[in-house]
Protein backbone atom coordinates (compact mmCIF):
# COMPACT_ATOMS: atom_id res chain seq x y z
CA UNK A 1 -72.13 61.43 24.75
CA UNK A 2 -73.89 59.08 22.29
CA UNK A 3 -76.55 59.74 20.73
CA UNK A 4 -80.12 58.49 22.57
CA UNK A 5 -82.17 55.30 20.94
CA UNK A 6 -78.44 54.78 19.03
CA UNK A 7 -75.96 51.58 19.51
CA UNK A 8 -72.43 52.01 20.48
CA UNK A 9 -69.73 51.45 18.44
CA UNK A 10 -67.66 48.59 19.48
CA UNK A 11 -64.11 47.96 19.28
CA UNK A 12 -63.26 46.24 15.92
CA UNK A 13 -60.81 43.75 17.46
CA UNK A 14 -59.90 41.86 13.98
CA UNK A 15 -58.65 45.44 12.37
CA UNK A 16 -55.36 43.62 11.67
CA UNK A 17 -56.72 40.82 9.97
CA UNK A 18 -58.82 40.67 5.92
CA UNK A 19 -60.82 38.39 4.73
CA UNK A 20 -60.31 36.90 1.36
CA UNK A 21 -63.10 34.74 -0.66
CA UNK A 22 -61.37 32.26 -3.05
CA UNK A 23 -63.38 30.98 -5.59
CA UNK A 24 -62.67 26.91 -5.68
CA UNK A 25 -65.33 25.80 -8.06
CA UNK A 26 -68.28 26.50 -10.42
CA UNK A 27 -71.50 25.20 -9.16
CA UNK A 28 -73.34 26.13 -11.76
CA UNK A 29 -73.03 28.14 -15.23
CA UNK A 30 -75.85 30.16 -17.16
CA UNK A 31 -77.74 27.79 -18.42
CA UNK A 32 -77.77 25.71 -15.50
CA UNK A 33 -79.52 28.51 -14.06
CA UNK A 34 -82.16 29.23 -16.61
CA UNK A 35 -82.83 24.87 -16.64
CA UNK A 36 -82.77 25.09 -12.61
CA UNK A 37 -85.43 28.11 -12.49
CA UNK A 38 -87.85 27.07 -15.53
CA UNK A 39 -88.09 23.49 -13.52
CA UNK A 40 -88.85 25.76 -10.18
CA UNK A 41 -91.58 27.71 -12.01
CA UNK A 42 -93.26 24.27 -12.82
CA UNK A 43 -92.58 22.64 -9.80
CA UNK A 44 -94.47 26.02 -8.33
CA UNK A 45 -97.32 25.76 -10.43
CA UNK A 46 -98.02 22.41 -10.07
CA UNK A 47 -97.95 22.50 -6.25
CA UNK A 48 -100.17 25.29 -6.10
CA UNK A 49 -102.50 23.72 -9.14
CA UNK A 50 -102.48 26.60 -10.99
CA UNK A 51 -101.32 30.44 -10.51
CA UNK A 52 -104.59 31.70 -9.12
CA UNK A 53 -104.07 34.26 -5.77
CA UNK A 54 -100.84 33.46 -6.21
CA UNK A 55 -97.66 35.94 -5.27
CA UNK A 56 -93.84 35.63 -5.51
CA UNK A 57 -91.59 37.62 -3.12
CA UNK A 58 -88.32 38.42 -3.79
CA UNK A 59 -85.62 38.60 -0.79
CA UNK A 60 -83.67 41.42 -1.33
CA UNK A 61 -80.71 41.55 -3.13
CA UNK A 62 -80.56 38.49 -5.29
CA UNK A 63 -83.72 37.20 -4.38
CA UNK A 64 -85.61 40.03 -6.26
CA UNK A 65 -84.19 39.15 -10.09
CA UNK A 66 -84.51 35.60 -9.30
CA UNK A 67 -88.19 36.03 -8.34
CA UNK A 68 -88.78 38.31 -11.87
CA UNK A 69 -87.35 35.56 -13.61
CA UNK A 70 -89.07 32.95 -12.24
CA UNK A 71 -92.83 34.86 -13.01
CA UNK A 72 -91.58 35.37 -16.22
CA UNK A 73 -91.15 31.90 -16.97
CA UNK A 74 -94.76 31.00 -15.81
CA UNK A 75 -96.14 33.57 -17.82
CA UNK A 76 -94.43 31.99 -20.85
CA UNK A 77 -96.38 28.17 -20.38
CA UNK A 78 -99.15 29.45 -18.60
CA UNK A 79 -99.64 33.09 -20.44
CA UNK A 80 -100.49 34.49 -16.81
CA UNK A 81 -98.60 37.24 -14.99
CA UNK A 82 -97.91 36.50 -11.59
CA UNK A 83 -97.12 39.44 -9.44
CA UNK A 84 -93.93 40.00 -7.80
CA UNK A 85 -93.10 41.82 -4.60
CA UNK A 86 -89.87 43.01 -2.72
CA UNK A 87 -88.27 42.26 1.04
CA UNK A 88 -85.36 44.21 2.35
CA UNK A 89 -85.47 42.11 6.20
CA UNK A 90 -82.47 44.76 7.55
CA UNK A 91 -84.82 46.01 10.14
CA UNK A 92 -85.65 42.28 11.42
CA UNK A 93 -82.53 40.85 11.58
CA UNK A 94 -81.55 39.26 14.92
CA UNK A 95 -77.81 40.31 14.42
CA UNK A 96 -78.41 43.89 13.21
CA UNK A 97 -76.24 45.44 15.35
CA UNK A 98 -73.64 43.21 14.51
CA UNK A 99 -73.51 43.98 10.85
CA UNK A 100 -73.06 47.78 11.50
CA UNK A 101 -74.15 50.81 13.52
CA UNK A 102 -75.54 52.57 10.33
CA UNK A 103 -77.41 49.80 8.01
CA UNK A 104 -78.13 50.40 4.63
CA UNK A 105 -81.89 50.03 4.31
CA UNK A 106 -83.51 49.11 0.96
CA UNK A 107 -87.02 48.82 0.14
CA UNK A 108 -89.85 46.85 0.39
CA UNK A 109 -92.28 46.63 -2.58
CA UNK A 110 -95.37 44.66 -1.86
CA UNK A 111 -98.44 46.63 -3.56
CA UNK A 112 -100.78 43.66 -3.30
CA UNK A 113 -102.96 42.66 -0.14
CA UNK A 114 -101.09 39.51 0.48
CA UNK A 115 -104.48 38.26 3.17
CA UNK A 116 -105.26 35.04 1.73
CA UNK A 117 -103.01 34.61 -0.96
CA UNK A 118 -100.34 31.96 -1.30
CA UNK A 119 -96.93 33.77 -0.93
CA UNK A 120 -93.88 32.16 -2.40
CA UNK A 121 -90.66 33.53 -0.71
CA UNK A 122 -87.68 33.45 -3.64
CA UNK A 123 -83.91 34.03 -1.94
CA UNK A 124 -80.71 32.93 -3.97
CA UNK A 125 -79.34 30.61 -1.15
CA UNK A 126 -80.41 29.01 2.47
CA UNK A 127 -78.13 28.54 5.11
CA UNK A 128 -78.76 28.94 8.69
CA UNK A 129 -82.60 30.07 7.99
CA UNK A 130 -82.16 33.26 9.89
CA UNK A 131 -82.94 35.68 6.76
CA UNK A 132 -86.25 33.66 6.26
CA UNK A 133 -86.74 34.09 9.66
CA UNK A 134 -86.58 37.57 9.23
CA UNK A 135 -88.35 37.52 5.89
CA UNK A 136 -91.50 35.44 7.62
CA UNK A 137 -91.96 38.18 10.38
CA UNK A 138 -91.73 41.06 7.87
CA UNK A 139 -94.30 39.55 5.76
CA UNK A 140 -96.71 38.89 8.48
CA UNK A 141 -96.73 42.64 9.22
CA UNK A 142 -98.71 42.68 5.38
CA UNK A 143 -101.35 40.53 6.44
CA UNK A 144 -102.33 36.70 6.97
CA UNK A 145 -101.67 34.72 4.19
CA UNK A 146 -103.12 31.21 3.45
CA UNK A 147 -99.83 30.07 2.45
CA UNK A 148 -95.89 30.83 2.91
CA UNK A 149 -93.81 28.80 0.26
CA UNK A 150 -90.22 29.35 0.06
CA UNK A 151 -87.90 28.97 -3.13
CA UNK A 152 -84.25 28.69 -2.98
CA UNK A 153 -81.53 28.50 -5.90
CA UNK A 154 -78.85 26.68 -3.41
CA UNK A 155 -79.21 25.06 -0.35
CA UNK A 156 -75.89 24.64 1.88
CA UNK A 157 -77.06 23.16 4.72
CA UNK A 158 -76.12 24.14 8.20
CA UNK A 159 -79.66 25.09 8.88
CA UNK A 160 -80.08 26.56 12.98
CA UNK A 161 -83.70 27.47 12.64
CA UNK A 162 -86.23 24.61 11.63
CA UNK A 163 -87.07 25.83 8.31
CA UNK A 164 -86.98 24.23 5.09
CA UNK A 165 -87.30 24.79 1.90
CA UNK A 166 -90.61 23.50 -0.56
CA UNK A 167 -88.58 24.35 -4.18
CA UNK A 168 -84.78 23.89 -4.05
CA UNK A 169 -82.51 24.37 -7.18
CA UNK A 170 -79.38 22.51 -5.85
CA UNK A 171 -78.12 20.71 -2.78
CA UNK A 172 -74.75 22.08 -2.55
CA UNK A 173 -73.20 20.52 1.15
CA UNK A 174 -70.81 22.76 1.92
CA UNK A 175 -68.14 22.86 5.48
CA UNK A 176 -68.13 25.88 7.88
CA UNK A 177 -65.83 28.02 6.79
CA UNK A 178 -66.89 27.47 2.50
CA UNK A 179 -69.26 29.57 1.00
CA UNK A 180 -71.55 29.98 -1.66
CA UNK A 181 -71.88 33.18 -4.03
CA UNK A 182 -74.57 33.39 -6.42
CA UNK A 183 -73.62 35.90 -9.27
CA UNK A 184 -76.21 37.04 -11.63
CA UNK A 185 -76.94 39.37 -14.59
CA UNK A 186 -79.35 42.13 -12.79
CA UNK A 187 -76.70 42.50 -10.38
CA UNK A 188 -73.19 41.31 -10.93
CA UNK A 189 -73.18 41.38 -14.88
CA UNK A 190 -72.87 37.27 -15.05
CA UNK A 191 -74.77 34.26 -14.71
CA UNK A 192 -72.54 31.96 -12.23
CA UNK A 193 -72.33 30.00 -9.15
CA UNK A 194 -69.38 29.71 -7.07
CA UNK A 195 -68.35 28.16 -4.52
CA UNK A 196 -65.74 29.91 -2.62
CA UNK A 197 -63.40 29.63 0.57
CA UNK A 198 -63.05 32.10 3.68
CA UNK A 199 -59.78 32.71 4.44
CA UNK A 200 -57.69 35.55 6.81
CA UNK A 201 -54.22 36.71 6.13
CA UNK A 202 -52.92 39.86 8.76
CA UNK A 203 -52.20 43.53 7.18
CA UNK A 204 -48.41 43.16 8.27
CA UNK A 205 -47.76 39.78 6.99
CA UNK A 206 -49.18 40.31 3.52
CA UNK A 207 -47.25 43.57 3.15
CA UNK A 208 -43.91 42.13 3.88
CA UNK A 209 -44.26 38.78 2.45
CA UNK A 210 -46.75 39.57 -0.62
CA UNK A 211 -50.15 38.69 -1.03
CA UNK A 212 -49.84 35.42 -1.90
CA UNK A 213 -49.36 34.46 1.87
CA UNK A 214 -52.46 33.20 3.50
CA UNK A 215 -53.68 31.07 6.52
CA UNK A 216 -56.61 28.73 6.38
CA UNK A 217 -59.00 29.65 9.27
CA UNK A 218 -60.95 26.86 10.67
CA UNK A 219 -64.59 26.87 12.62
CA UNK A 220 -66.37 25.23 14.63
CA UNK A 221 -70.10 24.47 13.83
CA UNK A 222 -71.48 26.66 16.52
CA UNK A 223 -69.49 29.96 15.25
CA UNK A 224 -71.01 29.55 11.68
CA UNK A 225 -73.57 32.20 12.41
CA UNK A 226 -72.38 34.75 10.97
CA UNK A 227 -72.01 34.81 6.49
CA UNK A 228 -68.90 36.71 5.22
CA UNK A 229 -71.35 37.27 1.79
CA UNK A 230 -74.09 38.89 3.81
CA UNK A 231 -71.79 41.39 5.45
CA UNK A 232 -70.65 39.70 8.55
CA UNK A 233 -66.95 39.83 8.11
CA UNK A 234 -65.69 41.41 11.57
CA UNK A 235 -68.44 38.05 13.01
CA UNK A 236 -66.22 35.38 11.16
CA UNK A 237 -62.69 36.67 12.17
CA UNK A 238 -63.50 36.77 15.60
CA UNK A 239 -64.60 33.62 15.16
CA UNK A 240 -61.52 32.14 13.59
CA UNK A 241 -59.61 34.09 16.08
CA UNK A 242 -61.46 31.82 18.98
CA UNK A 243 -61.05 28.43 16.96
CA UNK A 244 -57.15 29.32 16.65
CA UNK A 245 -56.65 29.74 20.40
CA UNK A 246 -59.16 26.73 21.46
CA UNK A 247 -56.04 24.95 18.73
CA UNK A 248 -53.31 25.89 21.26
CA UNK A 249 -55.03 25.09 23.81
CA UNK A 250 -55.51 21.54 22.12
CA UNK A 251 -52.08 21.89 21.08
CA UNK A 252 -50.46 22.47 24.81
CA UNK A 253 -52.96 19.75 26.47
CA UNK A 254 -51.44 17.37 23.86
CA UNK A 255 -48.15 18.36 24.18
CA UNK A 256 -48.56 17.46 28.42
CA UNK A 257 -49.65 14.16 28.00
CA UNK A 258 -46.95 13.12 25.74
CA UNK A 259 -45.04 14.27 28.53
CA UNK A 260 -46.49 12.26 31.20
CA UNK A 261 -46.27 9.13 28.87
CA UNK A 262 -42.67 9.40 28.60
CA UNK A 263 -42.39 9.53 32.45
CA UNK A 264 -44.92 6.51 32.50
CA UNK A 265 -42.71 4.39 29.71
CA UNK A 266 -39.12 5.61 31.71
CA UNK A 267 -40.55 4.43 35.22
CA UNK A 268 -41.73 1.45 33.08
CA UNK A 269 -38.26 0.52 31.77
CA UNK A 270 -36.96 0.84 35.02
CA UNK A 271 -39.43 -1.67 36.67
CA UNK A 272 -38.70 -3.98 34.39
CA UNK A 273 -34.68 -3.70 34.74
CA UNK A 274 -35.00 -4.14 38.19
CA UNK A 275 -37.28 -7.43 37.49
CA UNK A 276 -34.61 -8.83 35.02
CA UNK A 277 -31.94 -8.67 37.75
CA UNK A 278 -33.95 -10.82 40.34
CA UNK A 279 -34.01 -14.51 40.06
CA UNK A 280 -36.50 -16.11 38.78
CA UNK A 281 -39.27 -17.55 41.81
CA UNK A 282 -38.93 -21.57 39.63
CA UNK A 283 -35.12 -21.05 40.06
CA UNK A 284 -34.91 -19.85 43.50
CA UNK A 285 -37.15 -22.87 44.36
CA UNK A 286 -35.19 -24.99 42.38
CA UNK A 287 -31.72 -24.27 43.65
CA UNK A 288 -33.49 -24.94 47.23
CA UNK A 289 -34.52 -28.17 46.43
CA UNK A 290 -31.00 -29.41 45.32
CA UNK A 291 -29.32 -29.49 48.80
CA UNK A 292 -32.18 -30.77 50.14
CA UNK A 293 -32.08 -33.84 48.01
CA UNK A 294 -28.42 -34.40 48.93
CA UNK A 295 -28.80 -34.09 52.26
CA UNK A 296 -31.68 -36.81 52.07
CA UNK A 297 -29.39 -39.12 50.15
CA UNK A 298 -26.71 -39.12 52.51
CA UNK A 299 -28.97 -39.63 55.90
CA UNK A 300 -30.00 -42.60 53.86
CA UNK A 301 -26.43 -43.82 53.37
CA UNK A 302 -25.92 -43.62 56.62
CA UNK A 303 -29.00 -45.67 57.96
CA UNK A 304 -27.61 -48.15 55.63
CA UNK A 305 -24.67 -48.73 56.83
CA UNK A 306 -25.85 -48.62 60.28
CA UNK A 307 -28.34 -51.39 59.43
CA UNK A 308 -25.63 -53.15 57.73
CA UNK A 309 -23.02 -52.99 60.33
CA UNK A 310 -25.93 -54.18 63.36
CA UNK A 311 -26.79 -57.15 61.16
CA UNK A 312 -23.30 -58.53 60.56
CA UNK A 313 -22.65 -57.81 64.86
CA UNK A 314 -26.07 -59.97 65.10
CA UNK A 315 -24.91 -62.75 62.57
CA UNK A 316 -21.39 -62.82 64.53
CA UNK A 317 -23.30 -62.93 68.12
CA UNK A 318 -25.29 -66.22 66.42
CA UNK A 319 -22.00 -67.48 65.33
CA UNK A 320 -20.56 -67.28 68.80
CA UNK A 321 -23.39 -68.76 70.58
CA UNK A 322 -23.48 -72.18 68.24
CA UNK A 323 -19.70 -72.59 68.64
CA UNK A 324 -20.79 -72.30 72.77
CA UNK A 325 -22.92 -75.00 72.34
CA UNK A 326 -20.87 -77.67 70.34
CA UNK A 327 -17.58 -76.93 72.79
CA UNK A 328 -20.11 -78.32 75.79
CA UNK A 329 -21.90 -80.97 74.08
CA UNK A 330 -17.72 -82.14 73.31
CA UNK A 331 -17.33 -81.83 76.97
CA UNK A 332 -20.17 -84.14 78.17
């Protein structure tokens, strides 16, 4: 029996299947970072016209360092220490028990009252906007700020919450199944921006063929929910998994229509055939009209020669009579 108040292990169905992140480009190097977060700092102080009750709050993991650096570039132009706090959101994450059935919980490090302060959320890159989601409900729990800014080093786009964010390092638009991986010192022992590709390749396959082999798994744009970087990897297999069969599917409808068009184009040919051996309607009409026209010309020949041959008996009947009449004037 499971244990009570625990979730239930479900069966991993993409066992057979890994997940590889290719790196295809560099978004940005070291100092493109150190440019990129010395312009945020100013473009934070400036909105908020100074650094008075002012806080920044790192999103745990790479949100934290950037956040540190960030306050230690406005101390260095406006020779103020700004504090800096710490969210781990695990525990308010709407997909918790899809990332695993024993999270790893960090802390959360927020020693000041954060009631009427301005709060400046700091995460390394926004996607969806379900982590600030998360972040926002954690940090009410602290209090009521007067202000929630939020500060991002990438923004990918494919937002599904309506959030936004105020101080954005780079617009980097990016398709479903790309991703972006932020790399930095504190925690990966470089300064670097990548961005990378998902793709799947089964156990058997790569064993017997080599590693080299791999597929390119496509998405569609509502099974994006899930990041392979933030631990969702079993979310986005299953997910290619779906967009391969809805493929055959695609695949087999395609396949029966060219099938009916070739019955369509046969029936078609042979409607056509059939036309060419009928006679034309002009030529049918045509070849009516001849004998008819002969037939005309010849009852016309024959009244003529009727009408001929009753005028010559009349002219010989005329003929007759006047040689009558001469005989019996002779006789008188």
């Amino acid at each position: 029996m499971p244990e009570p108040n625990r979730p239930i292990a479900q069966p991993d169905e993409t066992e057979d299947l890994k997940l590889k992140i290719i790196k295809k480009a560099v978004v940005m190097d070291e100092k493109q970072i150190t440019r990129t977060l010395q312009r945020i700092a100013h473009e934070i102080v400036e909105r908020n016209s100074g650094v008075d009750d002012l806080i920044l709050v790192g999103i745990r993991k790479r949100g934290v360092p950037l956040a540190e650096r960030i306050s230690k570039a406005i101390a260095r132009f406006e020779e103020t220490e700004v504090p800096v706090g710490a969210l781990d959101i695990t525990l308010y994450r709407d997909d918790l028990q899809m990332v695993d059935v024993n999270p790893i919980i960090g802390k959360t490090e927020i020693y000041q009252d954060v009631t009427n302060k301005v709060i400046v959320l700091v995460d390394d890159v926004l996607f969806t906007g379900r982590t600030v989601r998360a972040a926002l409900d954690e940090l009410i729990d602290f209090g009521r700020p007067r202000a929630i800014h939020l500060a991002v080093l990438i923004d990918r786009g494919h937002r599904e919450f309506p959030i936004r964010a105020d101080f954005v390092g780079k617009n980097v638009p990016t398709s479903p199944h790309e991703t972006v991986e932020v790399f930095l010192k504190e925690t990966d022992g470089e300064d670097r921006v990548y961005l990378s590709e998902v793709v799947e390749e089964e156990a058997e396959e790569s064993v017997s063929k080599g590693p080299e082999r791999r597929v390119k798994a496509k998405s569609s744009p509502a099974e994006k929910r899930t990041s392979p970087v933030s631990g969702g990897a079993r979310g986005v297999a299953a997910s290619r998994l779906k967009a391969q069969g809805e493929g055959k599917k695609v695949e087999a409808a395609k396949k029966i229509s060219k099938g009916l068009g070739a019955k369509s184009t046969s029936r078609g040919a042979a409607v056509k055939k059939a036309e060419g051996k009928r006679p034309a309607k002009g030529a049918v009409r045509a070849s009516a009209k001849v004998p008819a026209k002969k037939a005309a010309k010849a009852q016309a020949k024959r009244k003529g020669s009727a009408s001929s041959a009753s005028a010559k008996g009349k002219g010989g009947s005329a003929r007759a009579k006047g040689r009558s009449t001469r005989r019996s004037k002779g006789k008188r």
